[in-house]
N, C-alpha and C. Protein backbone atom coordinates (compact mmCIF):
# COMPACT_ATOMS: atom_id res chain seq x y z
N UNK A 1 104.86 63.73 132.75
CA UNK A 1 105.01 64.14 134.12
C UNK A 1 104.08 65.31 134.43
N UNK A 2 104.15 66.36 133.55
CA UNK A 2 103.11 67.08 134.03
C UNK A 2 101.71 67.07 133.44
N UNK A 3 101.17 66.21 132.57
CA UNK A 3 99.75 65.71 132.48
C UNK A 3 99.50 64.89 134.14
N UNK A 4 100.53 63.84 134.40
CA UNK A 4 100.31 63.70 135.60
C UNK A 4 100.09 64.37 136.49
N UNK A 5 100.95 65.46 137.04
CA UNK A 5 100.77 66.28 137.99
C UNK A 5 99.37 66.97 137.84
N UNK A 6 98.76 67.16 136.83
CA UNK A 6 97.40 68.13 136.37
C UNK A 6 96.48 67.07 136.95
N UNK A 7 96.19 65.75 136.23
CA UNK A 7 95.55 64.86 136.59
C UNK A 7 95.63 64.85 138.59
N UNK A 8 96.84 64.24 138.81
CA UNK A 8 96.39 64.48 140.29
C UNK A 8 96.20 65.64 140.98
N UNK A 9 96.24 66.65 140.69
CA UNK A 9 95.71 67.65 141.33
C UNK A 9 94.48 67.92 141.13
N UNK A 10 94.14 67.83 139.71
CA UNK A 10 92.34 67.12 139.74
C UNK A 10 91.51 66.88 140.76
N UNK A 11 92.15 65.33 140.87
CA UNK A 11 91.39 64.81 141.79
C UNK A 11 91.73 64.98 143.19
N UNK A 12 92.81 65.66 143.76
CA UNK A 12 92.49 66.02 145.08
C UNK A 12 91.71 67.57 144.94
N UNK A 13 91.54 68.21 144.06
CA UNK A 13 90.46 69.63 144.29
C UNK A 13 89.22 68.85 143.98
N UNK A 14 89.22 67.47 143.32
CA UNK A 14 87.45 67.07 143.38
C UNK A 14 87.06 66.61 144.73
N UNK A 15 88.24 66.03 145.14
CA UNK A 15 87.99 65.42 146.36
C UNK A 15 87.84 66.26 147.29
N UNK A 16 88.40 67.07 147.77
CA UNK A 16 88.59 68.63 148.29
C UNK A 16 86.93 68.82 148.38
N UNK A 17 86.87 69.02 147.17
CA UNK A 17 85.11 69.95 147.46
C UNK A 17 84.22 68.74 147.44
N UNK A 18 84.45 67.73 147.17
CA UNK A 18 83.17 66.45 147.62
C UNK A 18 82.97 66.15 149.07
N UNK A 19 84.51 66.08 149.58
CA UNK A 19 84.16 66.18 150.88
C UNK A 19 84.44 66.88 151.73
N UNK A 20 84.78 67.94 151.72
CA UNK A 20 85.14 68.89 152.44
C UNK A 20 86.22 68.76 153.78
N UNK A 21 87.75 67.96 152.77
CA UNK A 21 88.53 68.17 154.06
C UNK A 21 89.29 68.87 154.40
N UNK A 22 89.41 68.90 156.13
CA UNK A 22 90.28 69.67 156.34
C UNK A 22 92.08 69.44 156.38
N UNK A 23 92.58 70.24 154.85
CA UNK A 23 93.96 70.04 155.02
C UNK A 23 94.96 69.84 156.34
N UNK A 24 95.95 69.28 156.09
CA UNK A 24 97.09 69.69 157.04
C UNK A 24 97.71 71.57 156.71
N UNK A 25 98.03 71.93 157.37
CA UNK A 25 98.50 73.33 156.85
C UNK A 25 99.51 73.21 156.35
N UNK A 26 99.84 74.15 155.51
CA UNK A 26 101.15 74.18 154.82
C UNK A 26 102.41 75.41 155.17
N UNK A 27 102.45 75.11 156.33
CA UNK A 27 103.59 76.47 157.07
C UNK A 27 104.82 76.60 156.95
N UNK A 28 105.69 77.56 155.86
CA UNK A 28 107.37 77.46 156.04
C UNK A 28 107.16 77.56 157.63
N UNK A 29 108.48 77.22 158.38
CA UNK A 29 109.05 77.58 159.42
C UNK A 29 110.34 77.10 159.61
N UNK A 30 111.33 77.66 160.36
CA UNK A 30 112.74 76.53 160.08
C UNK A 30 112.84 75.44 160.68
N UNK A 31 111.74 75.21 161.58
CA UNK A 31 112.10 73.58 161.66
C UNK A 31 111.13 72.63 161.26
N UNK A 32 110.20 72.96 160.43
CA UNK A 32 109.39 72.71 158.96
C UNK A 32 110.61 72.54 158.15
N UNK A 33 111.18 73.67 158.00
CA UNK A 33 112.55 73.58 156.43
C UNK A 33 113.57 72.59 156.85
N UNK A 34 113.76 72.37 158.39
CA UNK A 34 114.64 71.60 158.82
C UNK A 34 114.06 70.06 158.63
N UNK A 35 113.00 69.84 159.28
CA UNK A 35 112.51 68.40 158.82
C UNK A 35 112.48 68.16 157.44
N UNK A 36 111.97 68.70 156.85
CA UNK A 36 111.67 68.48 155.47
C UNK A 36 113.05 68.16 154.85
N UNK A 37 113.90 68.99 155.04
CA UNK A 37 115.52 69.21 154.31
C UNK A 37 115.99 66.98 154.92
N UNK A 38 115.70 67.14 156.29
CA UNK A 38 115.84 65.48 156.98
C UNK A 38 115.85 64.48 156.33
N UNK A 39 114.40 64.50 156.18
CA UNK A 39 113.41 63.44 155.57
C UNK A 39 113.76 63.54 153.98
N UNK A 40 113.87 64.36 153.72
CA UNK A 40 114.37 64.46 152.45
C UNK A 40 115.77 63.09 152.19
N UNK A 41 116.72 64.03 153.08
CA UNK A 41 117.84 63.50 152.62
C UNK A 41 118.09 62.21 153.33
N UNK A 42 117.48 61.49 154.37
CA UNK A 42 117.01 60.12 154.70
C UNK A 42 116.91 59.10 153.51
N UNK A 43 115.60 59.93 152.95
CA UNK A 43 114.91 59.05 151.87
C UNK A 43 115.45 58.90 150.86
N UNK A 44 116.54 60.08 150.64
CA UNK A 44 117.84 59.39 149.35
C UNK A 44 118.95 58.80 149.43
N UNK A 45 119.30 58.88 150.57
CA UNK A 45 120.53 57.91 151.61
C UNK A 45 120.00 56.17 151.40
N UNK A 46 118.60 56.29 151.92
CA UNK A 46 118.37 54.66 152.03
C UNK A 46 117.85 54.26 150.88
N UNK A 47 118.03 55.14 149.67
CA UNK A 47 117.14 54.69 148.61
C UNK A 47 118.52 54.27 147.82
N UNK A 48 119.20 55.28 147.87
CA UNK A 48 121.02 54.90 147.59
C UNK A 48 121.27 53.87 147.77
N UNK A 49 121.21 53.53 149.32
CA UNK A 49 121.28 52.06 149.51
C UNK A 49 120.75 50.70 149.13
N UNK A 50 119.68 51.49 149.13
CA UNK A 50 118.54 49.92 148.73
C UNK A 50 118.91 49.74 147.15
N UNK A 51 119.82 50.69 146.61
CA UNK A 51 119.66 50.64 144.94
C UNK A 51 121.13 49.66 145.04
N UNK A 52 121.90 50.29 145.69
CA UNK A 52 123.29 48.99 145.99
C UNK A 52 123.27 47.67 146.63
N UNK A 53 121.91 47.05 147.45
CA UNK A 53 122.39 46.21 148.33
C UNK A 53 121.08 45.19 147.83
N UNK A 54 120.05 46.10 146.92
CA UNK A 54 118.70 45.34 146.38
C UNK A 54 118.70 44.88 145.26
N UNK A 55 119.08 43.94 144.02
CA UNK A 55 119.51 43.42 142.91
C UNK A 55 118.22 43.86 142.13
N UNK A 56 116.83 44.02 142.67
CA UNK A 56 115.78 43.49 142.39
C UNK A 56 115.44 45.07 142.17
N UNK A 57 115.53 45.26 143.00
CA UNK A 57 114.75 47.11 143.43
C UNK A 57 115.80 48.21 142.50
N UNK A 58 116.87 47.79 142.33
CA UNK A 58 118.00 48.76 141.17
C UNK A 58 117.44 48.50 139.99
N UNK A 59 117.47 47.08 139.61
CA UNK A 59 117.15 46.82 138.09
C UNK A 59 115.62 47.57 137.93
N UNK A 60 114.38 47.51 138.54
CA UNK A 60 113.24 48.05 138.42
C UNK A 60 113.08 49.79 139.08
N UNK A 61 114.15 50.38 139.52
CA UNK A 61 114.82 51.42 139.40
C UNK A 61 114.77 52.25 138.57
N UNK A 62 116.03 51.63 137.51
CA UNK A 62 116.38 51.92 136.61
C UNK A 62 115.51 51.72 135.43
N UNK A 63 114.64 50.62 135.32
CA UNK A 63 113.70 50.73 134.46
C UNK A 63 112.96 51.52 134.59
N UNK A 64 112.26 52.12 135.64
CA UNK A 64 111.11 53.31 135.74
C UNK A 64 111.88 54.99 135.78
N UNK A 65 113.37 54.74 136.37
CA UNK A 65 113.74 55.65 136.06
C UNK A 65 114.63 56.60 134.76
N UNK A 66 114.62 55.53 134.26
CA UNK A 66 115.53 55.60 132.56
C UNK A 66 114.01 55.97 131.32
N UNK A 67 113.07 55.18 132.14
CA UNK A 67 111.38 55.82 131.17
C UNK A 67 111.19 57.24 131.54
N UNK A 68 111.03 57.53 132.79
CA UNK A 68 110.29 59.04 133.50
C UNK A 68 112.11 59.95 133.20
N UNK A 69 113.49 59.34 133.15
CA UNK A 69 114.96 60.82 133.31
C UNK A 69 115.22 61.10 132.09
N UNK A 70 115.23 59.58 131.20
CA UNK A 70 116.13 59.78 129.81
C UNK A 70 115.54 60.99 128.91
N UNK A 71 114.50 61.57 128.60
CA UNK A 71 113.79 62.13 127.98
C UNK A 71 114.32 63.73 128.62
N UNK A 72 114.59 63.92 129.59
CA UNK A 72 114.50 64.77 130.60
C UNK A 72 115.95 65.61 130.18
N UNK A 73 115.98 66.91 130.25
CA UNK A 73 117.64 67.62 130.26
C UNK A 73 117.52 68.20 131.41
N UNK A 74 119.18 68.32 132.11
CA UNK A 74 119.16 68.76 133.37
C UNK A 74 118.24 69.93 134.07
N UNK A 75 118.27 71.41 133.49
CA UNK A 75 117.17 72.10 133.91
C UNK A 75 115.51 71.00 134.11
N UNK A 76 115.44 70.15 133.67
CA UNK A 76 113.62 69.63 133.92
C UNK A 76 113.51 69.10 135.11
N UNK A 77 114.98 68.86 135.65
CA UNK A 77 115.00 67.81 136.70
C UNK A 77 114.29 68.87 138.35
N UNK A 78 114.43 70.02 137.88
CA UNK A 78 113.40 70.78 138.72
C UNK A 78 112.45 70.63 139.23
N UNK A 79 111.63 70.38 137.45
CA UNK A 79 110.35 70.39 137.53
C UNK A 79 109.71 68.57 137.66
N UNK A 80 110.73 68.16 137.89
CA UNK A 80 110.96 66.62 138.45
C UNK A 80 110.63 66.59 139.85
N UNK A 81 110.93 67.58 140.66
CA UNK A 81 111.31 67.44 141.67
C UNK A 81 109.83 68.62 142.43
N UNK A 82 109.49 69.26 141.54
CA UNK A 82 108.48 69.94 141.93
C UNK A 82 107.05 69.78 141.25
N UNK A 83 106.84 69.36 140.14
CA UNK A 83 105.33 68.66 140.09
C UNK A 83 105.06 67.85 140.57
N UNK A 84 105.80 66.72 140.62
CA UNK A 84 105.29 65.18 141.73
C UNK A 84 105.36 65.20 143.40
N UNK A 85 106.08 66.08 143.74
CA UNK A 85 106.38 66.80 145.25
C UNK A 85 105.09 67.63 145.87
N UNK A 86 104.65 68.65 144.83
CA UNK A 86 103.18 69.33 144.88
C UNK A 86 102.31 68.04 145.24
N UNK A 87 102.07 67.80 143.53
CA UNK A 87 100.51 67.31 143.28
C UNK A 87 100.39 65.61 144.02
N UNK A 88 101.52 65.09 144.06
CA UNK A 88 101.26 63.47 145.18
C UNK A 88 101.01 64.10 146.51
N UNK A 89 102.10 65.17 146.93
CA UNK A 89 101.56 65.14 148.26
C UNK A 89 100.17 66.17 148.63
N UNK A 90 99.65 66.44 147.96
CA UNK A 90 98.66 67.01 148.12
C UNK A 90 97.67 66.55 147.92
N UNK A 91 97.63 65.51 146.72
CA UNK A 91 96.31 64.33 146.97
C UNK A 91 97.04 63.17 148.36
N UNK A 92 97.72 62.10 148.35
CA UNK A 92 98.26 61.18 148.89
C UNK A 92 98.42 61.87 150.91
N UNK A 93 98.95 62.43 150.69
CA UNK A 93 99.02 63.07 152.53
C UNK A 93 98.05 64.27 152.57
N UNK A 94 98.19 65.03 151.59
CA UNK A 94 97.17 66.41 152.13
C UNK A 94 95.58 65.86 151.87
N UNK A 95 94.98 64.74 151.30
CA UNK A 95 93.88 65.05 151.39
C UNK A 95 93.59 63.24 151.47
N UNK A 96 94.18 62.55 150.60
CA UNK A 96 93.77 61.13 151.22
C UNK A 96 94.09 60.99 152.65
N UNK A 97 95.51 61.13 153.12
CA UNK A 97 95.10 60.84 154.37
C UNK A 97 94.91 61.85 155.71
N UNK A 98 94.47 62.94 155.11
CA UNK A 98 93.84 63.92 156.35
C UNK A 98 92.40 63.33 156.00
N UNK A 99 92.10 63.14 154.72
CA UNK A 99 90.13 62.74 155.17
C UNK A 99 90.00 61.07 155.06
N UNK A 100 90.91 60.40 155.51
CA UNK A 100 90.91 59.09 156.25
C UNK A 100 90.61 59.01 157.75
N UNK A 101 91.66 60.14 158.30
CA UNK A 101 91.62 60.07 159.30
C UNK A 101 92.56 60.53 160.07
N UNK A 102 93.81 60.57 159.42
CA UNK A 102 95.41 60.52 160.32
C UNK A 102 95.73 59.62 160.96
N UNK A 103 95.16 58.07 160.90
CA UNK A 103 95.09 57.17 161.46
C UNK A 103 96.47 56.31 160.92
N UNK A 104 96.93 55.27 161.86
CA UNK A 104 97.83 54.48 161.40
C UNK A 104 96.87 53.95 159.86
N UNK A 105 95.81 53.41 160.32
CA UNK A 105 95.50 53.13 158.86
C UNK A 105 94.95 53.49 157.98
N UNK A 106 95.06 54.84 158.07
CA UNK A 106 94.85 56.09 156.61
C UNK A 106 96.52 55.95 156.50
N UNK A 107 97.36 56.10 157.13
CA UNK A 107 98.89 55.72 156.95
C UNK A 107 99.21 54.90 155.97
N UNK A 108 98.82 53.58 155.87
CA UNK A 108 98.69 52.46 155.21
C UNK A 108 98.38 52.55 153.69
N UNK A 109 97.02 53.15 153.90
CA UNK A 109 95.91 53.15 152.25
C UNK A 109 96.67 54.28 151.94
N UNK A 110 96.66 55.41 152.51
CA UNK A 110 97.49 56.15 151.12
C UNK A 110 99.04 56.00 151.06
N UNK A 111 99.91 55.24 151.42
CA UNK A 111 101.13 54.75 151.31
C UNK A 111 101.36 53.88 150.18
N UNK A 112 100.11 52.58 150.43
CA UNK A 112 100.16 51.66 149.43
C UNK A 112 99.19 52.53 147.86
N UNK A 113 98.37 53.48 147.95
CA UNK A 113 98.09 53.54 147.22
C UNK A 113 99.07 54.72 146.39
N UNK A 114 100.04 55.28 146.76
CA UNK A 114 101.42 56.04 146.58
C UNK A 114 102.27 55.17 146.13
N UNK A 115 102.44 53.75 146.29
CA UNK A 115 102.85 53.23 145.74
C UNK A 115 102.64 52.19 144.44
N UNK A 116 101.56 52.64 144.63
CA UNK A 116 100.39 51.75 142.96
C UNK A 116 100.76 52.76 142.33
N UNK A 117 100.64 53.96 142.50
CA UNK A 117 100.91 55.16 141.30
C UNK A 117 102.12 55.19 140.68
N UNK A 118 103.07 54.29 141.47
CA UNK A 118 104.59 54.21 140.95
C UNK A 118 105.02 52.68 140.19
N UNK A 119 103.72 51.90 140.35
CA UNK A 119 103.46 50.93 138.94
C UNK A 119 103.53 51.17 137.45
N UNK A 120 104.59 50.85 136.67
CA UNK A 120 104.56 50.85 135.64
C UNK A 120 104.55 49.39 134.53
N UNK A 121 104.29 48.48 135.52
CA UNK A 121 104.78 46.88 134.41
C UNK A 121 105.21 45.76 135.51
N UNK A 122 104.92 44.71 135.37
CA UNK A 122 105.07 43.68 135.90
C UNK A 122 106.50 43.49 136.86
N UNK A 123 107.57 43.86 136.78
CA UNK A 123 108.64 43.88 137.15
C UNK A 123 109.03 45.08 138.16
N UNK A 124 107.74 45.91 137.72
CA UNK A 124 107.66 46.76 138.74
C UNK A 124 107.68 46.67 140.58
N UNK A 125 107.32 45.58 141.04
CA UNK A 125 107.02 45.69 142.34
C UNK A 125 107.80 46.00 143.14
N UNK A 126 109.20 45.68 143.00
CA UNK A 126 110.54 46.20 143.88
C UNK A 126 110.42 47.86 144.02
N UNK A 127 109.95 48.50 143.14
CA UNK A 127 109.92 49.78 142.78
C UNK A 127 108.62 50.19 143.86
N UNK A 128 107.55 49.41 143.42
CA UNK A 128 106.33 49.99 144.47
C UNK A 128 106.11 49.91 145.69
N UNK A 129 107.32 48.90 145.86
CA UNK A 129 107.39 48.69 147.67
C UNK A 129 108.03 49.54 148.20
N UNK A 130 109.28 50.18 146.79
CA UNK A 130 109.91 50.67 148.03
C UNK A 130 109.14 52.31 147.63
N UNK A 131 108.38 52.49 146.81
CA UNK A 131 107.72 53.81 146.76
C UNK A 131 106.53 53.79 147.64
N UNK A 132 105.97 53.08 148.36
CA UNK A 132 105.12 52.33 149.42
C UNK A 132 105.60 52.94 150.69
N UNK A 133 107.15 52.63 150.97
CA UNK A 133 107.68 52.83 152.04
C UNK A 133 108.16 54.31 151.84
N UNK A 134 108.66 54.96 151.25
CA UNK A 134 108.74 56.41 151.33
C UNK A 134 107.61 57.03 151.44
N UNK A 135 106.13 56.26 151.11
CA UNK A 135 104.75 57.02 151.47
C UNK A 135 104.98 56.83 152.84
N UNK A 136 104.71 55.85 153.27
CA UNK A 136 104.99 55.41 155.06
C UNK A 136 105.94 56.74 155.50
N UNK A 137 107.45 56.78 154.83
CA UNK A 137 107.72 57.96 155.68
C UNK A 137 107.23 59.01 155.36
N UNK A 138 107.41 59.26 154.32
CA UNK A 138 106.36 61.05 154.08
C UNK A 138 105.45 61.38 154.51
N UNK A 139 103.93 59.92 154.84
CA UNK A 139 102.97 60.26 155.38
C UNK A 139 103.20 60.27 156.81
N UNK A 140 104.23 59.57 157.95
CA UNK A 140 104.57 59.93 158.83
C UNK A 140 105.09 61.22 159.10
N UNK A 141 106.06 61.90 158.36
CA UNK A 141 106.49 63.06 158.44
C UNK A 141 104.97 63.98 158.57
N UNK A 142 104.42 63.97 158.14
CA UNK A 142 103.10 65.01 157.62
C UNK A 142 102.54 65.16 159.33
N UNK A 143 101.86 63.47 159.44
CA UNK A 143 101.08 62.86 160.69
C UNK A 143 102.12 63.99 162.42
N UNK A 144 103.82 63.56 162.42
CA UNK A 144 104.18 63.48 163.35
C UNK A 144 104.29 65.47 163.33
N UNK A 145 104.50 66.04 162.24
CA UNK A 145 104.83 67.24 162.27
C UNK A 145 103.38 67.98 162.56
N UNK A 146 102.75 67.83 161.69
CA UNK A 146 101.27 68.31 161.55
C UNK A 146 101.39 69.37 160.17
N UNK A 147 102.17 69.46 159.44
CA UNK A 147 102.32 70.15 158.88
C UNK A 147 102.93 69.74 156.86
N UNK A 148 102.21 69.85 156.03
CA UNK A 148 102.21 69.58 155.16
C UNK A 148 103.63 69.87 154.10
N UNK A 149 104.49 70.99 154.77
CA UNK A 149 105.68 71.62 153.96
C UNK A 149 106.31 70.35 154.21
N UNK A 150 106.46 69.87 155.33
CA UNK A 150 107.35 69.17 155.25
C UNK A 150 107.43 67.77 154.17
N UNK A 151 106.30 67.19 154.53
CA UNK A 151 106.41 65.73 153.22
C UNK A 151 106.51 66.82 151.74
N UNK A 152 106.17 67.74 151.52
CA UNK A 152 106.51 68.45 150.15
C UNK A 152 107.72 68.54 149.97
N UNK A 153 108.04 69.23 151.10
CA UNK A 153 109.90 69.42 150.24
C UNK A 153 110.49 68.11 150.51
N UNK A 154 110.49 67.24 151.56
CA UNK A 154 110.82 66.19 151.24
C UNK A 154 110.73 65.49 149.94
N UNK A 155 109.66 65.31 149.33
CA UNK A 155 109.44 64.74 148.07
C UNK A 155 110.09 65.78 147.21
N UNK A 156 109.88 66.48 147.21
CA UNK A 156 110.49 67.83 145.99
C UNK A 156 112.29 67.01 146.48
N UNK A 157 112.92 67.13 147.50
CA UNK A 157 114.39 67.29 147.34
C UNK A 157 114.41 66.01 147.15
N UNK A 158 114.12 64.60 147.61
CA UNK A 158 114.34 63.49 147.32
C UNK A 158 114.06 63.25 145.30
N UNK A 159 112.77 63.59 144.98
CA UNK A 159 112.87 63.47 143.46
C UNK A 159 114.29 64.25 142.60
N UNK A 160 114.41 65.54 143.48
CA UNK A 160 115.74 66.15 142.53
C UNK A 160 116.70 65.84 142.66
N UNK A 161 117.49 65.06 143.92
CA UNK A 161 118.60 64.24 143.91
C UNK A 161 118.96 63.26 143.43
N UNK A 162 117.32 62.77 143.62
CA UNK A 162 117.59 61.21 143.25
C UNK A 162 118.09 60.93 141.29
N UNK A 163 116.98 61.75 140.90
CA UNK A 163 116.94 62.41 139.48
C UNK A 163 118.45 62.75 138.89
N UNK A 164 119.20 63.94 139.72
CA UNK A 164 120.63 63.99 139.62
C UNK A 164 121.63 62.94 140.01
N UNK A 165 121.27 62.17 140.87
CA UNK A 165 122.08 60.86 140.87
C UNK A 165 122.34 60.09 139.92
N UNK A 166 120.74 59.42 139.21
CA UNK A 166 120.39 59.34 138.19
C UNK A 166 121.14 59.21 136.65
N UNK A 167 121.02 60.53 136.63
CA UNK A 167 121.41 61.03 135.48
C UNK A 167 122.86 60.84 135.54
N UNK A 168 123.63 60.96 136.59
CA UNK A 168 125.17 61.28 136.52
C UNK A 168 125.80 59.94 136.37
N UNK A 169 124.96 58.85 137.11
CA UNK A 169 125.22 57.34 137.23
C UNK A 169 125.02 56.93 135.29
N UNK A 170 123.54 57.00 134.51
CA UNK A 170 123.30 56.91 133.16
C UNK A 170 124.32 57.42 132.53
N UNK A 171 124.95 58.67 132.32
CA UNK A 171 125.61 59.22 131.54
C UNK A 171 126.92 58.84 131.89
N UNK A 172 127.54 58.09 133.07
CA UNK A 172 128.23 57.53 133.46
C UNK A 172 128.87 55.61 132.94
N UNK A 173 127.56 55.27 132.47
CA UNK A 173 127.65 54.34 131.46
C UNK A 173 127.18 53.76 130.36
N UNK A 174 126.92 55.18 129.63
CA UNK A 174 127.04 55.76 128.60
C UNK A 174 128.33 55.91 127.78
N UNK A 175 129.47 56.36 128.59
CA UNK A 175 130.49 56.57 127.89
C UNK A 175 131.31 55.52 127.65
């Protein structure tokens, strides 16, 4: 997880200085903290759901999430929630799609390509669609706010809940 996070932050500071874009800003404000806190807890409500009502999208779930939690003790789930929250949204919304364009279809390419990064194996695809569609909202959040805190803490609180859900559900049938 955090070779990952290094790696993508890499390449959005290469990308950064190859082409010189201009970020979204990154401003606390409280209704920055308020969206973000939203979108956050949206994206673990329907992900909740989609894990109860999707046969397909739980089982490949749980496979990507039992590889990236089991390893993990509760304090990491932090840094769960804050390296992939940083460094995706800072390549994926802060710099793929501010130097696309902000376009519905810079929307698109870095959504789907947010969701290739959440490919791990053939059985994967339930997983990348629906990590596809939380790019769609995160990169909307970014687009409609103008402001970059927000898809961050979104991703930061959605990875640490989801992570603590997670874990409590695993160790739950475990015993």
């Amino acid at each position: 997880m955090g070779g990952t996070a290094i790696v993508l932050l890499a390449i959005a500071k290469a990308w950064l200085h190859l082409s010189h874009v201009t970020l979204l800003p990154v401003s606390f404000t409280w209704m920055s903290l308020g969206w973000g806190l939203a979108v956050g807890f949206v994206i673990t409500i329907a992900s909740f759901i989609m894990y109860r009502i999707w046969p397909a999208y739980s089982r490949s779930a749980d496979t990507y999430l039992k590889l990236v939690l089991s390893p993990l003790l509760w304090p990491d789930l932090i840094w769960l929630g804050l390296l992939p929250g940083l460094s995706e949204e800072l390549l994926f919304r802060g710099v793929m799609l501010s130097d696309l364009g902000l376009t519905s279809l810079a929307l698109v390419v870095s959504s789907l390509a947010f969701g290739i990064l959440h490919f791990s194996g053939s059985q994967q695809w339930p997983y990348v669609i629906w990590a596809s569609i939380v790019g769609l909202i995160l990169g909307y959040s970014a687009i409609a706010t103008g402001n970059l805190f927000v898809p961050i803490l979104a991703h930061i609180l959605t990875n640490f809940m989801s992570g603590c859900l997670w874990k409590l559900n695993y160790i739950g049938t475990q015993s």
